[in-house]
PDB file of N, CA and C in Angstrom:
ATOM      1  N   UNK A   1       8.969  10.724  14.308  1.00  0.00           N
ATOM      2  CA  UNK A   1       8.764   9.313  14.592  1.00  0.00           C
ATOM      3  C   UNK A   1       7.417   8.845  14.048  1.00  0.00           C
ATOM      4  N   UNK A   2       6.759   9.722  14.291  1.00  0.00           N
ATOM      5  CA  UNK A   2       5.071   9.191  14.077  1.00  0.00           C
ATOM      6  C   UNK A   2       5.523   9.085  12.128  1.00  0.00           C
ATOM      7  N   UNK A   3       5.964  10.118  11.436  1.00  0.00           N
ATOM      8  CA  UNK A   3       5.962   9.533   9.690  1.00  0.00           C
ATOM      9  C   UNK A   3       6.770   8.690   9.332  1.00  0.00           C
ATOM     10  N   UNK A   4       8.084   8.093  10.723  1.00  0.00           N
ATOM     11  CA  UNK A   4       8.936   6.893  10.208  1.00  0.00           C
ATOM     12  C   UNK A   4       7.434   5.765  10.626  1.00  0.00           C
ATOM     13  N   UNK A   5       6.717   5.776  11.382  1.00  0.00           N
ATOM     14  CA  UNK A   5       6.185   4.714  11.929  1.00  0.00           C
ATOM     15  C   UNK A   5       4.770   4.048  10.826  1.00  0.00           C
ATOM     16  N   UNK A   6       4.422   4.928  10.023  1.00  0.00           N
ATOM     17  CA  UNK A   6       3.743   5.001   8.668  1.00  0.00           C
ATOM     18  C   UNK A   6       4.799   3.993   7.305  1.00  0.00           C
ATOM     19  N   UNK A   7       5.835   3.638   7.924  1.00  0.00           N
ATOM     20  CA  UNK A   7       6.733   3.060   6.846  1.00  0.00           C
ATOM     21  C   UNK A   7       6.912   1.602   7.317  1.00  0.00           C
ATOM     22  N   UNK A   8       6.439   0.725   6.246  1.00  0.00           N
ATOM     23  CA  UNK A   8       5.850  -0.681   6.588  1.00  0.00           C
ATOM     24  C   UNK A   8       5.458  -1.084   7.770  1.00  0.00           C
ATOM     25  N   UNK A   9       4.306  -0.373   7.787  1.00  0.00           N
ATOM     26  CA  UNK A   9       2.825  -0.973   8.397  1.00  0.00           C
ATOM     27  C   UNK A   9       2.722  -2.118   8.953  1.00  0.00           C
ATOM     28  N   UNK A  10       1.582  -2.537   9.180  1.00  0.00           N
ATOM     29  CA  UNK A  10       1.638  -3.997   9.414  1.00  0.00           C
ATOM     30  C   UNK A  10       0.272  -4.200   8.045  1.00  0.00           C
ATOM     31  N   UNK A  11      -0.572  -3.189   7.829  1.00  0.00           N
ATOM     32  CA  UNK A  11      -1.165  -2.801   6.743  1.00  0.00           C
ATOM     33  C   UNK A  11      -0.520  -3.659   5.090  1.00  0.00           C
ATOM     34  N   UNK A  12       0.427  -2.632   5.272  1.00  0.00           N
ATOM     35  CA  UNK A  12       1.214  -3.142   3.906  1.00  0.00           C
ATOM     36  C   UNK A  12       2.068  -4.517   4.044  1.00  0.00           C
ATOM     37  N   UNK A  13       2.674  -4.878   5.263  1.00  0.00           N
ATOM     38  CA  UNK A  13       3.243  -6.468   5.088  1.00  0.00           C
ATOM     39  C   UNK A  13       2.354  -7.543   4.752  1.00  0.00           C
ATOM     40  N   UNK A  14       0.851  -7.337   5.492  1.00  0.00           N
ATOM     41  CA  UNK A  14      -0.358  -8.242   4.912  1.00  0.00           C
ATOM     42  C   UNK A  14      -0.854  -8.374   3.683  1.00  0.00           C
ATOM     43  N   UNK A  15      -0.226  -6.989   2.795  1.00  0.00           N
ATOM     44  CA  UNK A  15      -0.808  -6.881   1.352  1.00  0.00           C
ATOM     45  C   UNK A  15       0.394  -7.456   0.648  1.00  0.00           C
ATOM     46  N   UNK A  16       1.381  -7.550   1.166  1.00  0.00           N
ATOM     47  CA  UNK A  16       2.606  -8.210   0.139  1.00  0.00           C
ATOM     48  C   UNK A  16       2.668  -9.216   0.719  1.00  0.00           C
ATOM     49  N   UNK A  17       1.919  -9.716   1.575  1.00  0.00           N
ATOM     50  CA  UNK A  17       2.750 -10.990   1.811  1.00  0.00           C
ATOM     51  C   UNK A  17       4.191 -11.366   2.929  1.00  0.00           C
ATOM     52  N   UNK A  18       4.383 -10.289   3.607  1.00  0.00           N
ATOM     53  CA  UNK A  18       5.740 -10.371   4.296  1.00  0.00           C
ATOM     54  C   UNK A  18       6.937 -10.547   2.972  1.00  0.00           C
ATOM     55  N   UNK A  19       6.350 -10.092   1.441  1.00  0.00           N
ATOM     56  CA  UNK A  19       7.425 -10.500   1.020  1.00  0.00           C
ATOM     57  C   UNK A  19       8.585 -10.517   1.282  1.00  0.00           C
ATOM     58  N   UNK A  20       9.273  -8.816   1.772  1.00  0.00           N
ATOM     59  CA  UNK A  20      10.525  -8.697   1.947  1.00  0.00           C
ATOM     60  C   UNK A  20      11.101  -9.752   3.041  1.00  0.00           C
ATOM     61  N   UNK A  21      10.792  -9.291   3.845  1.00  0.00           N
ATOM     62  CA  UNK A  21      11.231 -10.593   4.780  1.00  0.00           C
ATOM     63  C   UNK A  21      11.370 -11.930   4.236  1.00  0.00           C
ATOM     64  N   UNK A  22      10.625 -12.505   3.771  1.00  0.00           N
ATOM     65  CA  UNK A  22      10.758 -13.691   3.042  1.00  0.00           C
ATOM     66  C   UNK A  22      11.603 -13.868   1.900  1.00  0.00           C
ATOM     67  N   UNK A  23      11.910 -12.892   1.262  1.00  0.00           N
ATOM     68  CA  UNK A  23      13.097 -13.011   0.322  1.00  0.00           C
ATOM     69  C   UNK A  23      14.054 -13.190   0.613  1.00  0.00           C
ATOM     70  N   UNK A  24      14.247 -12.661   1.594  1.00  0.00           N
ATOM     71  CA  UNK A  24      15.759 -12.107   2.276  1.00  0.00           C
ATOM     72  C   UNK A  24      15.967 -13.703   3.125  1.00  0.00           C
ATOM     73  N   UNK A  25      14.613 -14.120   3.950  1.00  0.00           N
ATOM     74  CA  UNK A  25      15.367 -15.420   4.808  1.00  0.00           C
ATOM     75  C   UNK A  25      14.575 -16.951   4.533  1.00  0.00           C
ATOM     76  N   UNK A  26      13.792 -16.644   3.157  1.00  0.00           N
ATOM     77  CA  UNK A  26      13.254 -17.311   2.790  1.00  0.00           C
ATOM     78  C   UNK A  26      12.622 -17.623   1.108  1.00  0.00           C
ATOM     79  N   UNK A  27      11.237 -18.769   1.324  1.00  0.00           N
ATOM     80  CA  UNK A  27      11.133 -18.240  -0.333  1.00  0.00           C
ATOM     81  C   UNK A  27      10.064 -17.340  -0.768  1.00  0.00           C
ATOM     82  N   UNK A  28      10.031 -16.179  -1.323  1.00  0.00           N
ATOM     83  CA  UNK A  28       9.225 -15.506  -0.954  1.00  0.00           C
ATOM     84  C   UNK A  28       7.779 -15.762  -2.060  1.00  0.00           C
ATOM     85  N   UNK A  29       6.833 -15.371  -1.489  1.00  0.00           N
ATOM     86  CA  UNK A  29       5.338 -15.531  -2.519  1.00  0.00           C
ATOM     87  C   UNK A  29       5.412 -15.277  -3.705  1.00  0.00           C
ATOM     88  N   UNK A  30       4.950 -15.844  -4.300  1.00  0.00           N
ATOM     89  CA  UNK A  30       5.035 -15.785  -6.187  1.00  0.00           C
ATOM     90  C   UNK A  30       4.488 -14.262  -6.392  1.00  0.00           C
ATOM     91  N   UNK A  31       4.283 -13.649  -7.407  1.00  0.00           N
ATOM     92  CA  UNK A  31       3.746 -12.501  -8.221  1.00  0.00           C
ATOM     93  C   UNK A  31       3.030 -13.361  -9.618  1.00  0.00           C
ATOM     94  N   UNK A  32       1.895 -12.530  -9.523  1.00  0.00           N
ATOM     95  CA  UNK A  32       0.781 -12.952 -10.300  1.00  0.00           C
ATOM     96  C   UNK A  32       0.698 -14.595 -10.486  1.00  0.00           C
ATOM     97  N   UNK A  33       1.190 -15.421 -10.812  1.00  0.00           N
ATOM     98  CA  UNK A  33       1.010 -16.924 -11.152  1.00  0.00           C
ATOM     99  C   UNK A  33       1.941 -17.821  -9.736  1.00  0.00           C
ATOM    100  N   UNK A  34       1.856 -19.052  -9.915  1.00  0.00           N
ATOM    101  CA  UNK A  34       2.085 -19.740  -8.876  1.00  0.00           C
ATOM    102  C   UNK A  34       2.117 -19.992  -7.974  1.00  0.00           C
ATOM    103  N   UNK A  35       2.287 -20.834  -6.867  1.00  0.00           N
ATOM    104  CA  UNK A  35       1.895 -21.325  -5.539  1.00  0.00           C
ATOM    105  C   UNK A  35       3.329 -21.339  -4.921  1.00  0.00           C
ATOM    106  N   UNK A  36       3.268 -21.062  -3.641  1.00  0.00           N
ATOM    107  CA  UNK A  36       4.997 -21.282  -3.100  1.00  0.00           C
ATOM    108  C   UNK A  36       4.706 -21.487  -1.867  1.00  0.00           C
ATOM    109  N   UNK A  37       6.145 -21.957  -1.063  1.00  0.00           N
ATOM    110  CA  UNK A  37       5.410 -22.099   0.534  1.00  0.00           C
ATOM    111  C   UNK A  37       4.276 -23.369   0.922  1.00  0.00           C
ATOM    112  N   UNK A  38       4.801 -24.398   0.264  1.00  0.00           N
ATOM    113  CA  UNK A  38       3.782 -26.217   0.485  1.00  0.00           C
ATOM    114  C   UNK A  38       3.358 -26.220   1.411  1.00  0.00           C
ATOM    115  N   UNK A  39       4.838 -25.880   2.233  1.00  0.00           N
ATOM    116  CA  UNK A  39       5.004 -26.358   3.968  1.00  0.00           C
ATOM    117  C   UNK A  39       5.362 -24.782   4.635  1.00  0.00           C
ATOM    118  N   UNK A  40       4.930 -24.766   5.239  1.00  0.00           N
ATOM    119  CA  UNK A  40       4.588 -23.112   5.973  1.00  0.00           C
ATOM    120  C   UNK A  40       5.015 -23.499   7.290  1.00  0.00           C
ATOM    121  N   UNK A  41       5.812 -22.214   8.001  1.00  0.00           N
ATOM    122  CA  UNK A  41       6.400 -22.283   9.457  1.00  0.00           C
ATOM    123  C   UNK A  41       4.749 -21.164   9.815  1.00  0.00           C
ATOM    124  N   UNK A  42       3.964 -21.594  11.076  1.00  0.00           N
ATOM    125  CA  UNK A  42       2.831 -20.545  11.699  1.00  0.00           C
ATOM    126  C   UNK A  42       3.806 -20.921  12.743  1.00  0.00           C
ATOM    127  N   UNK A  43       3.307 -19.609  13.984  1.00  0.00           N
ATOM    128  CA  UNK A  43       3.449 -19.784  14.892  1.00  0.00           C
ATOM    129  C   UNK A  43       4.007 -18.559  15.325  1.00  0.00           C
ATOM    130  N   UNK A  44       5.281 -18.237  14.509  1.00  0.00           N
ATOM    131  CA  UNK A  44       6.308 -17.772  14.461  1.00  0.00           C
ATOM    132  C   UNK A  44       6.296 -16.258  14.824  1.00  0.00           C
ATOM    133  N   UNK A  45       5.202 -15.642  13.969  1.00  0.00           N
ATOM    134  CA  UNK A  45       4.686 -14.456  13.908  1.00  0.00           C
ATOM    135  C   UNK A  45       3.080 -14.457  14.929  1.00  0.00           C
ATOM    136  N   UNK A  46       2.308 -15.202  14.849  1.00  0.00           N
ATOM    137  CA  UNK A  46       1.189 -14.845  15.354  1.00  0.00           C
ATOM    138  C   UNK A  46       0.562 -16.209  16.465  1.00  0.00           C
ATOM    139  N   UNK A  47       0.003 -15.841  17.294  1.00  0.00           N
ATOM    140  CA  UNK A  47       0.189 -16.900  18.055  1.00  0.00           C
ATOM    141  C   UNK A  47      -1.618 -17.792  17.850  1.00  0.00           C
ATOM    142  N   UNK A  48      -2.387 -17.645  17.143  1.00  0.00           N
ATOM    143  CA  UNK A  48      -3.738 -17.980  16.681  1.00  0.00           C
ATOM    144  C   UNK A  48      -3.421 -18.242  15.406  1.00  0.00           C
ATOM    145  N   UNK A  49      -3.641 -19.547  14.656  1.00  0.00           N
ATOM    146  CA  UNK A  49      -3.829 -19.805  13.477  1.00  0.00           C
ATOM    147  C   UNK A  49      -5.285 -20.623  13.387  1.00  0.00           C
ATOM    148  N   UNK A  50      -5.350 -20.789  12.226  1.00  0.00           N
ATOM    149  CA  UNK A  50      -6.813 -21.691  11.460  1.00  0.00           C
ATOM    150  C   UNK A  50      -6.252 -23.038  10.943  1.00  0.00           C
ATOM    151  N   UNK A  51      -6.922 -23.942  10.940  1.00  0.00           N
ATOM    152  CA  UNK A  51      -6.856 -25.089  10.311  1.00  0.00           C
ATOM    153  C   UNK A  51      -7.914 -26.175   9.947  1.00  0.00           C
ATOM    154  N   UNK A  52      -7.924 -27.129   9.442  1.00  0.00           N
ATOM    155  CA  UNK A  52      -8.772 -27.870   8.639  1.00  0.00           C
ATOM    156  C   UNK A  52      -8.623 -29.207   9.277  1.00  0.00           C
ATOM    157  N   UNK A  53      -9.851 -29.840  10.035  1.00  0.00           N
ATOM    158  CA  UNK A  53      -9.641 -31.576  11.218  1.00  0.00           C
ATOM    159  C   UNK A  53     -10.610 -31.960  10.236  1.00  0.00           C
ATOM    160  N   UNK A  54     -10.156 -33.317  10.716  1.00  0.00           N
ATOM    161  CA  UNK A  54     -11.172 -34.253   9.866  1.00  0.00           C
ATOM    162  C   UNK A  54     -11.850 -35.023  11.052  1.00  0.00           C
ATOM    163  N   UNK A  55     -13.320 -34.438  11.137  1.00  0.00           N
ATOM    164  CA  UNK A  55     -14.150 -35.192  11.983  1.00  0.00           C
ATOM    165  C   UNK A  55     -15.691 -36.545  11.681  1.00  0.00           C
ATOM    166  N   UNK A  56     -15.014 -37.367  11.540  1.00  0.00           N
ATOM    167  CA  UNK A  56     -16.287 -38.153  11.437  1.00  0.00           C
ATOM    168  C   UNK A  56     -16.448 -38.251   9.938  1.00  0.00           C
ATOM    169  N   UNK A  57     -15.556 -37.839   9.262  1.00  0.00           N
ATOM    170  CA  UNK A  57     -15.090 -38.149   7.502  1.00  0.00           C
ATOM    171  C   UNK A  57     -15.401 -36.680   7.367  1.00  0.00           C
ATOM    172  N   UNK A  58     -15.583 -35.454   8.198  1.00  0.00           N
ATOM    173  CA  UNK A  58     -15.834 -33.844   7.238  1.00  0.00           C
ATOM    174  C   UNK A  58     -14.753 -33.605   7.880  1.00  0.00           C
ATOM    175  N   UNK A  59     -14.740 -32.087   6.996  1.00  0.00           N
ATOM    176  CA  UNK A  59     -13.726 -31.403   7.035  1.00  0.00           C
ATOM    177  C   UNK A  59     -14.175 -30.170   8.143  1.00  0.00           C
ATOM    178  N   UNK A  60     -13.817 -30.180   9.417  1.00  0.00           N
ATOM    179  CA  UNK A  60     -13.859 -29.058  10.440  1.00  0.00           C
ATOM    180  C   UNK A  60     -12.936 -27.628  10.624  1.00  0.00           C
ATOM    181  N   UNK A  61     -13.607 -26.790  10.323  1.00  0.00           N
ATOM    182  CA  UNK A  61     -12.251 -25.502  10.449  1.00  0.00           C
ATOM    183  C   UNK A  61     -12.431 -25.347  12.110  1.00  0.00           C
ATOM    184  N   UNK A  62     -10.864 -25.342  12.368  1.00  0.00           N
ATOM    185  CA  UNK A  62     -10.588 -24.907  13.860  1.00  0.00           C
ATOM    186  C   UNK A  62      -9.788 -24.018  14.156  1.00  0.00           C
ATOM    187  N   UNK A  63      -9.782 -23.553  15.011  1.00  0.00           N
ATOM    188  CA  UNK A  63      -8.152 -22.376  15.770  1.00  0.00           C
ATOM    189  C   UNK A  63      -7.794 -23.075  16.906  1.00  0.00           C
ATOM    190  N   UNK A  64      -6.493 -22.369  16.655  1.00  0.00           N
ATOM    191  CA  UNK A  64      -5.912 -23.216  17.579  1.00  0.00           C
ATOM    192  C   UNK A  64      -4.070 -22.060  17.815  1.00  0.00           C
ATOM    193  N   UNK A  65      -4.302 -22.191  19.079  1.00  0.00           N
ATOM    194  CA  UNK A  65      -3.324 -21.071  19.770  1.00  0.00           C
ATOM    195  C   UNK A  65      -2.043 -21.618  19.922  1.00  0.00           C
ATOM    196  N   UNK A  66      -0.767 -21.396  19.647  1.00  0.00           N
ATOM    197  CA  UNK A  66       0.528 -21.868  19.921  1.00  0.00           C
ATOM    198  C   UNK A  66       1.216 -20.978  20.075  1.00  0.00           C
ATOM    199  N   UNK A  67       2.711 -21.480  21.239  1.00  0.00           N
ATOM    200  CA  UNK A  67       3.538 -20.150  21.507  1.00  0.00           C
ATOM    201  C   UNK A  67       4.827 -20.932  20.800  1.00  0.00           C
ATOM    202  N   UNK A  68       4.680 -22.243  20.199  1.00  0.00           N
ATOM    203  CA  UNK A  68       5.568 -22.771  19.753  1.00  0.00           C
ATOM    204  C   UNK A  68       5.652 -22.322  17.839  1.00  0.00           C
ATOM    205  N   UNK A  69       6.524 -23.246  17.281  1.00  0.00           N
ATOM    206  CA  UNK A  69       6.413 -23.432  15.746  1.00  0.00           C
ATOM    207  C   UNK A  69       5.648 -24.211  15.689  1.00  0.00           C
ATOM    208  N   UNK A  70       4.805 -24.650  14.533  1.00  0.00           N
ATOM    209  CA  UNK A  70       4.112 -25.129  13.637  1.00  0.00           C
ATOM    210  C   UNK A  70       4.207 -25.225  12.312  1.00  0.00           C
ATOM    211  N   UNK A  71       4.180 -26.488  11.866  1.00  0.00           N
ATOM    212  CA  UNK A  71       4.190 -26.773  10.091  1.00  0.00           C
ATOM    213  C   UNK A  71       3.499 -27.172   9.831  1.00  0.00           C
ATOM    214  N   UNK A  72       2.448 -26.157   8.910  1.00  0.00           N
ATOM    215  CA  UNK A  72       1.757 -26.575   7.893  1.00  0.00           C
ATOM    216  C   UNK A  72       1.625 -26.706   6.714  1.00  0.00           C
ATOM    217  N   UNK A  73       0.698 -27.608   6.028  1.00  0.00           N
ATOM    218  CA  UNK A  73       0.771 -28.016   4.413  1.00  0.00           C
ATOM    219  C   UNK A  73      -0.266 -26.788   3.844  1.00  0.00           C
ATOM    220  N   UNK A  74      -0.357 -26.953   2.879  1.00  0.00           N
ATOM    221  CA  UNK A  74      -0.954 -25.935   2.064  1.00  0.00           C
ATOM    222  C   UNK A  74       0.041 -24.999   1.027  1.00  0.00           C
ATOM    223  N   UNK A  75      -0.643 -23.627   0.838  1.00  0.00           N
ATOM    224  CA  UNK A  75      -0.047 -22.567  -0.455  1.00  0.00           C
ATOM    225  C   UNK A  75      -0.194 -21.453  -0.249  1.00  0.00           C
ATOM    226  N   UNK A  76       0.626 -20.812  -0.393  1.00  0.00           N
ATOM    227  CA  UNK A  76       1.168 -19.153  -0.873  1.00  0.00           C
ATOM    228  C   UNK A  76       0.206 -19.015  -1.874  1.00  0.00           C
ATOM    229  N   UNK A  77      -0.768 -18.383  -1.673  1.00  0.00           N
ATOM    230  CA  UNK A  77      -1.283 -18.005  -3.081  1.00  0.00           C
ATOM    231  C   UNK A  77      -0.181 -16.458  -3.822  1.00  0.00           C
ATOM    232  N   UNK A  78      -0.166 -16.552  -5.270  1.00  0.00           N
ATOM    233  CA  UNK A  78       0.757 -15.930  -5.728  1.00  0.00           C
ATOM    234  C   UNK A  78      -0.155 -13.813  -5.129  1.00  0.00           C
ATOM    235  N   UNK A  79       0.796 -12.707  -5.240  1.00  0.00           N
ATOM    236  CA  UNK A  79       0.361 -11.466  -4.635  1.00  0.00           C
ATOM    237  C   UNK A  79       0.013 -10.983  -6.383  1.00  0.00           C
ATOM    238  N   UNK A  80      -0.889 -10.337  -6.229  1.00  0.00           N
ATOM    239  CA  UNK A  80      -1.509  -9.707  -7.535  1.00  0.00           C
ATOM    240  C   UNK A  80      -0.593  -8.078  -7.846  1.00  0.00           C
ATOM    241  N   UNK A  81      -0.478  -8.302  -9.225  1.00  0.00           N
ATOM    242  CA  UNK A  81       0.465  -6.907  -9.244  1.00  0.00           C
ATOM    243  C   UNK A  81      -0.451  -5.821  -8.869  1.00  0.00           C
ATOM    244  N   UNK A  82      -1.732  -5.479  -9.488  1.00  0.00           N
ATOM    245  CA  UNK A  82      -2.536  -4.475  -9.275  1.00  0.00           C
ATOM    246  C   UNK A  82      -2.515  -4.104  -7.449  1.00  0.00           C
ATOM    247  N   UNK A  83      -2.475  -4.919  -6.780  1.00  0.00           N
ATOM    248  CA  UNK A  83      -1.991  -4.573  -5.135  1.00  0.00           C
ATOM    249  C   UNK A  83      -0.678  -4.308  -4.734  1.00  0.00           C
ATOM    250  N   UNK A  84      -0.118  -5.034  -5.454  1.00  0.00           N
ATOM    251  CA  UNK A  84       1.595  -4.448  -4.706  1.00  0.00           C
ATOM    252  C   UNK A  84       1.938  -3.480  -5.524  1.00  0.00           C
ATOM    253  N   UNK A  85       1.026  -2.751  -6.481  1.00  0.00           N
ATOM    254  CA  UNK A  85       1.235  -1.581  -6.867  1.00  0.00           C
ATOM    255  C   UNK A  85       0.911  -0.390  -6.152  1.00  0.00           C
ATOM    256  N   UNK A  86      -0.754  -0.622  -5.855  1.00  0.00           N
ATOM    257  CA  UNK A  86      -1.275   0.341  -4.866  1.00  0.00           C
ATOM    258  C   UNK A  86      -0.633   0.826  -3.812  1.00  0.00           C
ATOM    259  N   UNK A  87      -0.184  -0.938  -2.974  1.00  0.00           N
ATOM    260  CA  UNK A  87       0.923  -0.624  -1.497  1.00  0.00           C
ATOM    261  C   UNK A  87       1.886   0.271  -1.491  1.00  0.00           C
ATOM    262  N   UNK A  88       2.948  -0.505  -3.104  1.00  0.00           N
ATOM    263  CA  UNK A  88       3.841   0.557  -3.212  1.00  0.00           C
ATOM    264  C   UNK A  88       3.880   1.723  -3.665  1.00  0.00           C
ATOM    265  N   UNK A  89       3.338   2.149  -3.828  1.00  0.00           N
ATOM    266  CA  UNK A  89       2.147   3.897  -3.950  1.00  0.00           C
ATOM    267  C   UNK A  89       2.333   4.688  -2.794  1.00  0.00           C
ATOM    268  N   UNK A  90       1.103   3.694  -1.894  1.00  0.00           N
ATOM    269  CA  UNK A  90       1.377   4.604  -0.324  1.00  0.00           C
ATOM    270  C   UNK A  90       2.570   4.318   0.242  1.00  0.00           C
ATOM    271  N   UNK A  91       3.400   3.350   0.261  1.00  0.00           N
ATOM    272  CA  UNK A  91       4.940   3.082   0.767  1.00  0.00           C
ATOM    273  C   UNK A  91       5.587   4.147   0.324  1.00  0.00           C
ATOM    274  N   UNK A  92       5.966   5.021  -1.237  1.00  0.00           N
ATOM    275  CA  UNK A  92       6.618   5.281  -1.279  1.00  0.00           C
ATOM    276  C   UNK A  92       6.552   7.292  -0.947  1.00  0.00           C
ATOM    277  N   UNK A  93       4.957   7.308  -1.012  1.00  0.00           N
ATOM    278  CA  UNK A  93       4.581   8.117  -0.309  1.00  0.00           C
ATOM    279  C   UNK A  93       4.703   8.702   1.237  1.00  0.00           C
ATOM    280  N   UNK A  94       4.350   7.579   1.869  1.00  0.00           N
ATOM    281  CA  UNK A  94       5.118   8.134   3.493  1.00  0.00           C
ATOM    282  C   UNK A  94       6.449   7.895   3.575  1.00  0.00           C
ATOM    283  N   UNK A  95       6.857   7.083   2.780  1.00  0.00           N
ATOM    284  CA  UNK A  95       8.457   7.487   2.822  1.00  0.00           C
ATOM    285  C   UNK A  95       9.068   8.759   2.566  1.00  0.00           C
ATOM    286  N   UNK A  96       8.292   9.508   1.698  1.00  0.00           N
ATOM    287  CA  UNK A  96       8.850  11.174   1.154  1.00  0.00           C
ATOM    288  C   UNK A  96       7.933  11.828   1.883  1.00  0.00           C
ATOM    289  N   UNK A  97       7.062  11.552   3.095  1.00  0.00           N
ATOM    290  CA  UNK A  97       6.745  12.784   3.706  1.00  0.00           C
ATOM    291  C   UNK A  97       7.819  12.370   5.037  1.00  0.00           C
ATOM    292  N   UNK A  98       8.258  10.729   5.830  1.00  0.00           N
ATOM    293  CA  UNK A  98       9.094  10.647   6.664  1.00  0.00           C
ATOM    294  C   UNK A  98      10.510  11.589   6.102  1.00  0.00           C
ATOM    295  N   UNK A  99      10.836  11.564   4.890  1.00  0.00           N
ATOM    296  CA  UNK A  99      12.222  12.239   3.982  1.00  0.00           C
ATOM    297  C   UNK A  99      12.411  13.879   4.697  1.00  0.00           C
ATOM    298  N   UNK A 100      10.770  14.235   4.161  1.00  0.00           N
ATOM    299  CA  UNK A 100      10.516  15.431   4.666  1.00  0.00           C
ATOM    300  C   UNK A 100      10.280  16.057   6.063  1.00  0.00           C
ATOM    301  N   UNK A 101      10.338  15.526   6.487  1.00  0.00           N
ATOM    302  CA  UNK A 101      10.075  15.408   8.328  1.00  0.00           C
ATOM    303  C   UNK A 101      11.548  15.510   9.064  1.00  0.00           C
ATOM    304  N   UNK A 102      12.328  14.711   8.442  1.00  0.00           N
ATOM    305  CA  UNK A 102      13.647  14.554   8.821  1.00  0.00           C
ATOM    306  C   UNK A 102      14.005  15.772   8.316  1.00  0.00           C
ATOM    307  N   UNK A 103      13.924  16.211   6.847  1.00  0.00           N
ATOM    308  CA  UNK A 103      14.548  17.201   6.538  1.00  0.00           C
ATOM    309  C   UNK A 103      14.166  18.621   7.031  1.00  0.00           C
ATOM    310  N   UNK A 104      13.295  18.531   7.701  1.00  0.00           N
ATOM    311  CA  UNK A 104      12.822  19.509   8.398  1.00  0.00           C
ATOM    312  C   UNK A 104      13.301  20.123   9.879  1.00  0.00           C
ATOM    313  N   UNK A 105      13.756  18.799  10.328  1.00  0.00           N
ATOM    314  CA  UNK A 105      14.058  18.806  11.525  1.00  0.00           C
ATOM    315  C   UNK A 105      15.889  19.112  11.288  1.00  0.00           C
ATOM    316  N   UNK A 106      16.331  18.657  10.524  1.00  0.00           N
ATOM    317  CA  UNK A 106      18.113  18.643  10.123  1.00  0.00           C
ATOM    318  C   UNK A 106      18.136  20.145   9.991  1.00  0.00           C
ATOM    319  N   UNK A 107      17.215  21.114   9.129  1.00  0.00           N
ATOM    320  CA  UNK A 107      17.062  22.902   8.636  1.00  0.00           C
ATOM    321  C   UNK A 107      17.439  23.621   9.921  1.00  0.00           C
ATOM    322  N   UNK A 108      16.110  22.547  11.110  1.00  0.00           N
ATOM    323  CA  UNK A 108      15.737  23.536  12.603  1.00  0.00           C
ATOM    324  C   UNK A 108      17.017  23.316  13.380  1.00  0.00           C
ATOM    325  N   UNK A 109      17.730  22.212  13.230  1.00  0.00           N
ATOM    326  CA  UNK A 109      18.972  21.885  13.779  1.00  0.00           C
ATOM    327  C   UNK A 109      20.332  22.943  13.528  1.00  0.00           C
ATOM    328  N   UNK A 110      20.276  23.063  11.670  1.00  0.00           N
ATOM    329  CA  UNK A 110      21.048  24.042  11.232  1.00  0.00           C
ATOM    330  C   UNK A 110      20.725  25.502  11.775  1.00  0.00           C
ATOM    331  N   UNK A 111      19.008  25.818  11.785  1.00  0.00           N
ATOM    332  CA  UNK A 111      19.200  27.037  12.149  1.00  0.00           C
ATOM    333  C   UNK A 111      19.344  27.801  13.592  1.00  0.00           C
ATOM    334  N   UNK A 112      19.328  26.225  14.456  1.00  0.00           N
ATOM    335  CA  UNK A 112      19.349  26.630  16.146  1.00  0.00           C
ATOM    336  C   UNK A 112      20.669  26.793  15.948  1.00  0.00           C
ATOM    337  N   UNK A 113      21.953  25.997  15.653  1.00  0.00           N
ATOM    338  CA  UNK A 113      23.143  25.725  16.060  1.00  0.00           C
ATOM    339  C   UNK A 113      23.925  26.470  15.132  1.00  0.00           C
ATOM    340  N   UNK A 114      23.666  27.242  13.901  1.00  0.00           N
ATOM    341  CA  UNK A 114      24.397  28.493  13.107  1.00  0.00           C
ATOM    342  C   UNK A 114      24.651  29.751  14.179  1.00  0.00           C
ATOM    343  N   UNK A 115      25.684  30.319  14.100  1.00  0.00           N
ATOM    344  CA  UNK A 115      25.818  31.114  15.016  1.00  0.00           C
ATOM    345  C   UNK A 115      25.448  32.219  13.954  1.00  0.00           C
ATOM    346  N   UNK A 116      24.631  33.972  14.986  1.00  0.00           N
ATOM    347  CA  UNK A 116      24.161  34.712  14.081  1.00  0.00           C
ATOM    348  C   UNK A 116      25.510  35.411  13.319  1.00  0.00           C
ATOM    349  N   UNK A 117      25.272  35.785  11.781  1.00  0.00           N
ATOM    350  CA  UNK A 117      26.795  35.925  11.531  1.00  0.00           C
ATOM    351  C   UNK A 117      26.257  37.749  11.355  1.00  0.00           C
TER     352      UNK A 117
END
């Protein structure tokens, strides 16, 4: 359990972007060039976001806590290949030591439950 639990992180969803997820039920972040995501659902995932008030003609950064949805304006900045390379490096790495863990445990299974011949 502990080398399935090494397999998307919360590490690596921050470095891609939640891409997968977002592909699958959404539009997901550009790669290397473009902006995506105008209008952004917060809320959804984290219950503290940041934002930008206009006080007295400036621009104020604030937080601000919700257990609801929220839509905001702004951009996806696009994910840089040189990082979702690295990620998928160590991704595909604890994936073949979780491979190996399992397969380790399936051997000890075979060799408890083989009867001696």
């Amino acid at each position: 359990m502990n080398a399935l639990s090494n397999i998307k992180s919360p590490q690596f969803n921050k470095t891609v972007k939640f891409y997968r997820d977002l592909a699958h039920h959404r539009i997901p972040p550009s790669i290397e060039y473009g902006l995506t995501g105008l209008v952004t659902r917060v809320g959804y995932r984290e219950d503290t976001f940041e934002y930008i008030a206009i006080e007295d003609g400036n621009p104020v950064k604030k937080t601000r806590t919700s257990k609801g949805i929220v839509y905001a304006f702004g951009g996806v900045e696009p994910i840089k290949a040189g990082e979702i390379l690295a990620a998928l490096k160590t991704e595909c790495e604890n994936a073949k030591k979780a491979f190996y863990k399992y397969w380790e445990m399936i051997e000890e299974h075979v060799r408890v439950l083989t009867p001696n011949a």
